[in-house]
C-alpha atoms as a PDB file:
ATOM      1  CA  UNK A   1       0.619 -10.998 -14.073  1.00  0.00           C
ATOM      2  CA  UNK A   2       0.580 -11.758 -18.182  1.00  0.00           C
ATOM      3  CA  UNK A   3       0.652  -8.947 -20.605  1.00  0.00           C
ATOM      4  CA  UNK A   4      -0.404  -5.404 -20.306  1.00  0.00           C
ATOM      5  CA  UNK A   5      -4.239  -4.588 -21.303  1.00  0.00           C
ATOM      6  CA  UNK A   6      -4.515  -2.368 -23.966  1.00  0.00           C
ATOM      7  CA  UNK A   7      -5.904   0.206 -24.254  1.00  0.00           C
ATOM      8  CA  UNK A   8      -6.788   3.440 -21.999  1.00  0.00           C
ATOM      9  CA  UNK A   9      -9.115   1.281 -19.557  1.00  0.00           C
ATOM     10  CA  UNK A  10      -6.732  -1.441 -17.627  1.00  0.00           C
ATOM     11  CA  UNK A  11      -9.443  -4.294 -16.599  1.00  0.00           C
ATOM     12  CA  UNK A  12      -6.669  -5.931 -14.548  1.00  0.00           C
ATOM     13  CA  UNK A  13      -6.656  -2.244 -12.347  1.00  0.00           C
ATOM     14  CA  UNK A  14     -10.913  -2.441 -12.738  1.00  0.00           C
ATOM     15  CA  UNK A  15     -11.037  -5.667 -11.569  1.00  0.00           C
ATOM     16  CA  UNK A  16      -8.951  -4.338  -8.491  1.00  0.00           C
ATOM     17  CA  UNK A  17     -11.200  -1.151  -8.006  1.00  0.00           C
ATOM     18  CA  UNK A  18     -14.105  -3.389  -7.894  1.00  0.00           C
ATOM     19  CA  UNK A  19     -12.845  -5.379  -5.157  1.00  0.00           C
ATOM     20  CA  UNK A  20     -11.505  -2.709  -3.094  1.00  0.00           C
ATOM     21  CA  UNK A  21     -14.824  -1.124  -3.156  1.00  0.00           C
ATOM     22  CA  UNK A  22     -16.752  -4.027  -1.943  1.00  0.00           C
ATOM     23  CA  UNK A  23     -17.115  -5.917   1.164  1.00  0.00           C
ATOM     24  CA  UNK A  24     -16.333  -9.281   1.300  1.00  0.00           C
ATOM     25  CA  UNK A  25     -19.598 -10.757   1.274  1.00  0.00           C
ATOM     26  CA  UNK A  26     -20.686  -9.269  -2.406  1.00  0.00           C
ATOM     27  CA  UNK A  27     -21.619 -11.182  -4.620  1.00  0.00           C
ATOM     28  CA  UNK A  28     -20.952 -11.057  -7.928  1.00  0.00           C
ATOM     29  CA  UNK A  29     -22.336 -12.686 -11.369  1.00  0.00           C
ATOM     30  CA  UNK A  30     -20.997 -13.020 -14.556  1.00  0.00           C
ATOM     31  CA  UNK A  31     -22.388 -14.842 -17.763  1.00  0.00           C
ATOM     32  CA  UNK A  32     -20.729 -16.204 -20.719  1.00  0.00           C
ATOM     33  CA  UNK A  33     -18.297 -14.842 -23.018  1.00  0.00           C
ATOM     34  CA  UNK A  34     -15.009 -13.131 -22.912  1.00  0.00           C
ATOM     35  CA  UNK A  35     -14.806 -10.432 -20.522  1.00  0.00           C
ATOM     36  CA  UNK A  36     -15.393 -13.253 -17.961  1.00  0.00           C
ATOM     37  CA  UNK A  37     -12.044 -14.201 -17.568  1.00  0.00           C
ATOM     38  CA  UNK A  38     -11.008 -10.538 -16.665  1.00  0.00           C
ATOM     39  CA  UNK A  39     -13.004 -11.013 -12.909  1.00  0.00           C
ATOM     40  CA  UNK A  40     -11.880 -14.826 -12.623  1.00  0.00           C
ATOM     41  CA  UNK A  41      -8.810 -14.224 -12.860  1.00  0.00           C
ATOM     42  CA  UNK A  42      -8.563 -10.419 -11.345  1.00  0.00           C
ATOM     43  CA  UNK A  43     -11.628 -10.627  -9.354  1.00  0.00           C
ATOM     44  CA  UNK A  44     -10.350 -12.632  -5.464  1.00  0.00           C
ATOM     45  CA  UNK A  45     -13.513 -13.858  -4.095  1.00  0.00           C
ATOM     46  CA  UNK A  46     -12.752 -14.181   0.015  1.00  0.00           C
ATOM     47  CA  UNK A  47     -15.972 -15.857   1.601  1.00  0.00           C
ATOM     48  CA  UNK A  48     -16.927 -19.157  -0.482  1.00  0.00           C
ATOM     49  CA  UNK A  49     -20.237 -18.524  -2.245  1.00  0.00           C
ATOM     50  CA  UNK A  50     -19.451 -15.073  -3.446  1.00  0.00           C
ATOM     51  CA  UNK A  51     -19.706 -15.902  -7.194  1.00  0.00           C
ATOM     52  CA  UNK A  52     -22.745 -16.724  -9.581  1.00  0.00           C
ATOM     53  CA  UNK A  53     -21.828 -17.769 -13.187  1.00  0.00           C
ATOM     54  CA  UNK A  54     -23.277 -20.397 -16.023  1.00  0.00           C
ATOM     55  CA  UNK A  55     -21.993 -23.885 -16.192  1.00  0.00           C
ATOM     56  CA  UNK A  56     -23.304 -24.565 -19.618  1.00  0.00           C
ATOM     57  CA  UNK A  57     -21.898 -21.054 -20.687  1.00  0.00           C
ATOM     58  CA  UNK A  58     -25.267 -19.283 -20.689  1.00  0.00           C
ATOM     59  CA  UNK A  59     -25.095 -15.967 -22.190  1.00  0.00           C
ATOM     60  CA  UNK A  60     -27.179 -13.270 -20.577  1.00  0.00           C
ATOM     61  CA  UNK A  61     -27.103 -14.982 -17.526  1.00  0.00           C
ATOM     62  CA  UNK A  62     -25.086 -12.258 -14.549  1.00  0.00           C
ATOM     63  CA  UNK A  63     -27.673  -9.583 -14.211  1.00  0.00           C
ATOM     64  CA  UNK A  64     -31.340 -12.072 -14.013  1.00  0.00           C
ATOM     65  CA  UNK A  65     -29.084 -13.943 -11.625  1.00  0.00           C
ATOM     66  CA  UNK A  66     -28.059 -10.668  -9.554  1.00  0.00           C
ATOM     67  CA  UNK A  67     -31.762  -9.619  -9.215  1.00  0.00           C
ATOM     68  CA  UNK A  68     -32.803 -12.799  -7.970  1.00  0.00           C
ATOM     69  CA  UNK A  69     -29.895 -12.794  -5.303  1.00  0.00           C
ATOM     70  CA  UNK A  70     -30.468  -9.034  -4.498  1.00  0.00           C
ATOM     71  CA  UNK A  71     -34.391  -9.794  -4.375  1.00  0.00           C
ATOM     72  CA  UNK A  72     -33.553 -12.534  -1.886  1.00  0.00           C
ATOM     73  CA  UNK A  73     -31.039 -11.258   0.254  1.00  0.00           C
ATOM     74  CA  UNK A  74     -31.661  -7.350   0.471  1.00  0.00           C
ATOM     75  CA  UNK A  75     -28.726  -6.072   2.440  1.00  0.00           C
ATOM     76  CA  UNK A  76     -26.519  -8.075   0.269  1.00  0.00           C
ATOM     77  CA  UNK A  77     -24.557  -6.128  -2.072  1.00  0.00           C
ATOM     78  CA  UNK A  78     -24.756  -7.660  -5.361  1.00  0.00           C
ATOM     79  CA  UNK A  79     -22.682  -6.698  -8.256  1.00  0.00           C
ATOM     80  CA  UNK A  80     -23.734  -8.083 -11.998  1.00  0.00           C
ATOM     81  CA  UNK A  81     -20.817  -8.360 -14.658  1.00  0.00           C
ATOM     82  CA  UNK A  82     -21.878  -8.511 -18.046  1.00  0.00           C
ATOM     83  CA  UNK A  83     -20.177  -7.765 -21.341  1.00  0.00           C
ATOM     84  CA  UNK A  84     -21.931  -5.627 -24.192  1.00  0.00           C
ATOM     85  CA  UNK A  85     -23.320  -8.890 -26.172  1.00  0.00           C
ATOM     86  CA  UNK A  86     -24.301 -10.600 -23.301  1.00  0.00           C
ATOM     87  CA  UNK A  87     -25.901  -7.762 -21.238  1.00  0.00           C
ATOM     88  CA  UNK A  88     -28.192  -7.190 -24.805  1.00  0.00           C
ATOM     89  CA  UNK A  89     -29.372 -10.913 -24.253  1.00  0.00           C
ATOM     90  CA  UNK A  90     -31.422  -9.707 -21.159  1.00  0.00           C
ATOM     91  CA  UNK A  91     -30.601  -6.168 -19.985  1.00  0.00           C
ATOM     92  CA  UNK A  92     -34.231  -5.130 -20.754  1.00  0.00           C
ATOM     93  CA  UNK A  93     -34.289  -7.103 -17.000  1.00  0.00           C
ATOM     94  CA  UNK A  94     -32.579  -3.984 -15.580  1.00  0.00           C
ATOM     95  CA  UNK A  95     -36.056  -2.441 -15.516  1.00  0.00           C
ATOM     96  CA  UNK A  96     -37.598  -4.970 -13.394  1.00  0.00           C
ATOM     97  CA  UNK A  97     -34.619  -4.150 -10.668  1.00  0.00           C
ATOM     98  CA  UNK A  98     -35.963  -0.653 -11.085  1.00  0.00           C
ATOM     99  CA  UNK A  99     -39.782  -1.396 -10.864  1.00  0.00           C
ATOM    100  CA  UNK A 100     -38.836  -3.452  -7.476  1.00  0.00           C
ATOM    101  CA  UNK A 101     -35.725  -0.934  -5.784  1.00  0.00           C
ATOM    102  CA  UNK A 102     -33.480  -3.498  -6.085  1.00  0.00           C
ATOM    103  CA  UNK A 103     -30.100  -1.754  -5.455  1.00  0.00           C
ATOM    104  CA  UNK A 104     -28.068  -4.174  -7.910  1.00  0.00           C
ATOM    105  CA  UNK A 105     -25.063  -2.407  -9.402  1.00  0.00           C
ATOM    106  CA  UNK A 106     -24.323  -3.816 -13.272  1.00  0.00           C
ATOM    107  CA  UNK A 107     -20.700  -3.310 -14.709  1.00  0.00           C
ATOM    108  CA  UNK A 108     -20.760  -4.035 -18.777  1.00  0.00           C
ATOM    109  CA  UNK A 109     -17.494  -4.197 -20.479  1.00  0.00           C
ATOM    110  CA  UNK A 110     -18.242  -2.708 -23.693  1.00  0.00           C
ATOM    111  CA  UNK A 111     -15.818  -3.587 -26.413  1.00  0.00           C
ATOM    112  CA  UNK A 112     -18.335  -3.234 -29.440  1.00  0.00           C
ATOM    113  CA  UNK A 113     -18.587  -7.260 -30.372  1.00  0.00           C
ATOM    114  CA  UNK A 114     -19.355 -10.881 -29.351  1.00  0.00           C
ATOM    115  CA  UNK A 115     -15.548 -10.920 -28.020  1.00  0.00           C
ATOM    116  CA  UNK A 116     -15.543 -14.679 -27.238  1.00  0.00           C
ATOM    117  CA  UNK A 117     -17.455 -15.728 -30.528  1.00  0.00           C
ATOM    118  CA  UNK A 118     -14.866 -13.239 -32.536  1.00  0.00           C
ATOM    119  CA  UNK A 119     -12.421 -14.930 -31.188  1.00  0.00           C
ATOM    120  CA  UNK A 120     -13.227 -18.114 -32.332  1.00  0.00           C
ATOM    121  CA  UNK A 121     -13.543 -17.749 -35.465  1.00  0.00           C
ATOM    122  CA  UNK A 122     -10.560 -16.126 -36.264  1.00  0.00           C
ATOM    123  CA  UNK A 123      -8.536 -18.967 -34.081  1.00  0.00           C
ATOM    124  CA  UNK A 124     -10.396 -21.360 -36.299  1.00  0.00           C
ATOM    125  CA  UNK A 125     -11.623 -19.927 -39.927  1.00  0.00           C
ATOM    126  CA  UNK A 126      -9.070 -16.650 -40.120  1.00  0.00           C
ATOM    127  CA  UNK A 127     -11.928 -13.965 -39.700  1.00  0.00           C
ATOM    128  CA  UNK A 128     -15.405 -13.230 -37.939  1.00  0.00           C
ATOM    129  CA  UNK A 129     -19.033 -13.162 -39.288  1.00  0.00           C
ATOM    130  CA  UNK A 130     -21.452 -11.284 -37.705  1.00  0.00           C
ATOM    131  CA  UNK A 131     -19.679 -10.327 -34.359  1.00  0.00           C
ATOM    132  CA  UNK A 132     -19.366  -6.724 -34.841  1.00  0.00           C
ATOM    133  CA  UNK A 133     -22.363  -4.921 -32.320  1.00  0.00           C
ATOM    134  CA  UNK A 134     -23.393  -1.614 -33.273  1.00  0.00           C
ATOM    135  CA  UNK A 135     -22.305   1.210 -31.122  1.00  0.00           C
ATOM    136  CA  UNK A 136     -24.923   1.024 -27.598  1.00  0.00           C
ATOM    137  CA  UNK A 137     -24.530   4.117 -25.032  1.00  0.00           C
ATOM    138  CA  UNK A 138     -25.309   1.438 -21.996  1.00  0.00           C
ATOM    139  CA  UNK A 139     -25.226   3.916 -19.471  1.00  0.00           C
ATOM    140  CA  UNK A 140     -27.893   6.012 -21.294  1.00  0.00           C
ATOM    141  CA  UNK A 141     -29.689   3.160 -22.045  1.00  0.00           C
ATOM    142  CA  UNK A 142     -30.185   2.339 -18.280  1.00  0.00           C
ATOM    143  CA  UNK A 143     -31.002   6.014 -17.878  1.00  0.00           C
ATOM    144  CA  UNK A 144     -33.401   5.476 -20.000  1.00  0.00           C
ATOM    145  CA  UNK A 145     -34.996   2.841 -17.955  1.00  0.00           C
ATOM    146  CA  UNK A 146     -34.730   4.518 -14.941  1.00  0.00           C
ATOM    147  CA  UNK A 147     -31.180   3.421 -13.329  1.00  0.00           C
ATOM    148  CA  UNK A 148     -28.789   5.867 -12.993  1.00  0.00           C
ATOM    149  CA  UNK A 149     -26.112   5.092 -15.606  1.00  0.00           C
ATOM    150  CA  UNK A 150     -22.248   6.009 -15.814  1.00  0.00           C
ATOM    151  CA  UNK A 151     -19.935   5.737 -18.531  1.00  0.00           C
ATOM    152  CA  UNK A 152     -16.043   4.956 -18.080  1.00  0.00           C
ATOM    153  CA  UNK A 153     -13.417   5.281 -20.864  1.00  0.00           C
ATOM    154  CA  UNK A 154      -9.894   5.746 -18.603  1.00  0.00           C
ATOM    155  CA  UNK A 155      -9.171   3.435 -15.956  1.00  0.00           C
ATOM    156  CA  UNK A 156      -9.071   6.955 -13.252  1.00  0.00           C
ATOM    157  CA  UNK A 157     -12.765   7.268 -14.038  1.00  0.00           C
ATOM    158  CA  UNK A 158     -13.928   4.131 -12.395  1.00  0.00           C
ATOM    159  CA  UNK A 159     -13.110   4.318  -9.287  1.00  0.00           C
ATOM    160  CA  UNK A 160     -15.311   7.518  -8.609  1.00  0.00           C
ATOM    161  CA  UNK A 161     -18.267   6.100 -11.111  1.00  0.00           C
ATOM    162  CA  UNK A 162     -18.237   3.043  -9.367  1.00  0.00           C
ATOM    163  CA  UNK A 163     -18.724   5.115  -5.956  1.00  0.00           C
ATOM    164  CA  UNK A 164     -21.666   7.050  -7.464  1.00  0.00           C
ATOM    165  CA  UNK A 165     -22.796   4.084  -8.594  1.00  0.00           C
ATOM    166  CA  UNK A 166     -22.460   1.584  -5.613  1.00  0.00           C
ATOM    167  CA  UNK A 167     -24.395   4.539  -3.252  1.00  0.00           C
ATOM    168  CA  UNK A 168     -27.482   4.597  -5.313  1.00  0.00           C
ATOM    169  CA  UNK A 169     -30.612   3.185  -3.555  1.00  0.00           C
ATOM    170  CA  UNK A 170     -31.470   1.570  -6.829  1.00  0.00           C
ATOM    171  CA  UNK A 171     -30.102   0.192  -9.813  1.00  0.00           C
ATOM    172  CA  UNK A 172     -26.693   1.712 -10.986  1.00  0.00           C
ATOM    173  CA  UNK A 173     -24.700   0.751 -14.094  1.00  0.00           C
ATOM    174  CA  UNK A 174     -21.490   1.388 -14.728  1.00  0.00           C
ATOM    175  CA  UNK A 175     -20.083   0.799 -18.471  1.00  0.00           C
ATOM    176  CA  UNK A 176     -16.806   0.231 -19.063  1.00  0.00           C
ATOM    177  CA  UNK A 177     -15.484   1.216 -22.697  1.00  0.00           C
ATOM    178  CA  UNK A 178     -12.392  -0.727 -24.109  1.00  0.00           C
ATOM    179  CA  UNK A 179     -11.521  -1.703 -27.549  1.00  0.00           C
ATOM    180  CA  UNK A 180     -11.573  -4.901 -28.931  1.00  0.00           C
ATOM    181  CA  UNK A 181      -8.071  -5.531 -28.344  1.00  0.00           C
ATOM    182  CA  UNK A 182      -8.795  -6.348 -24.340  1.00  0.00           C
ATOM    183  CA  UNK A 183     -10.592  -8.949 -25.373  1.00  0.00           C
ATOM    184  CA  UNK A 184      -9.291 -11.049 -21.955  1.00  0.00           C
ATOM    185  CA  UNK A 185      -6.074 -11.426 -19.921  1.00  0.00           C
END
């Protein structure tokens, strides 16, 4: 089971929550960076093909790659998972799910840097360089483009945001706040 997460938000317990509340034939995409390894190792995928991620560690790449499965397969319930660095990269795409009623749901872990880069250079140079991301309010931003948007700071929140979220006829996002200290399990 590994350490605790830190922190009011338990990803380990989110990662749970999300599963619980989908059926076994979601699928779910992730892109590059950190907050990956919280749904690969948390995240128990039942039906083979249930999972959409990079090879060449593509930032950016979980929500383009949840419209274009949600756009294909419309009854499918398709979950995007995306932390705060790499939902930037593309989440501007969250208003073409909107523009087409494409009911894809979007989780972003928000811990307020490029965790996975961070992390890096402080294994290998003893600090970090331009990994700090100024503070985004995701769930207003998807507001703003029409989604609804819900923001989740204590692990008892998610599981009734995520319901909100998940009965939406469109877009939903649900942002998940944690500090910098859950970077991954």
């Amino acid at each position: 089971e590994g350490r605790p997460c830190p922190g009011p938000l338990d990803m380990r317990e989110a990662c749970r929550i999300l599963r619980a509340a989908l059926p076994p034939d979601a699928m779910l995409t992730v892109g590059a960076g950190a907050y990956a390894h919280w749904p690969q190792r948390y995240f128990p995928h039942e039906r083979h093909g249930t999972q959409l991620g990079p090879k060449s560690g593509a930032m950016g790449y979980g929500l383009p790659a949840a419209i274009g499965v949600q756009a294909a397969c419309p009854g499918r319930r398709v979950v995007a998972m995306a932390g705060d660095g790499c939902f930037l990269m593309h989440g501007e795409e969250l208003a073409t799910a909107v523009l087409h009623g494409l009911p894809v749901t979007v989780v972003v872990v928000n811990n307020g840097r490029y965790g996975a880069i961070a992390a890096t250079q402080a294994r290998h140079f003893g600090r970090t360089v331009g990994t700090d991301l100024s503070p985004v309010d995701f769930a207003a931003y998807a507001r703003a483009l029409g989604a609804a948007g819900f923001r989740v700071e204590r692990t008892e929140e998610l599981a009734p945001a995520l319901a909100a979220a998940l009965e939406c006829e469109g877009p939903a996002l649900v942002e998940l706040v944690t500090g910098p200290e859950a970077l991954k399990p």
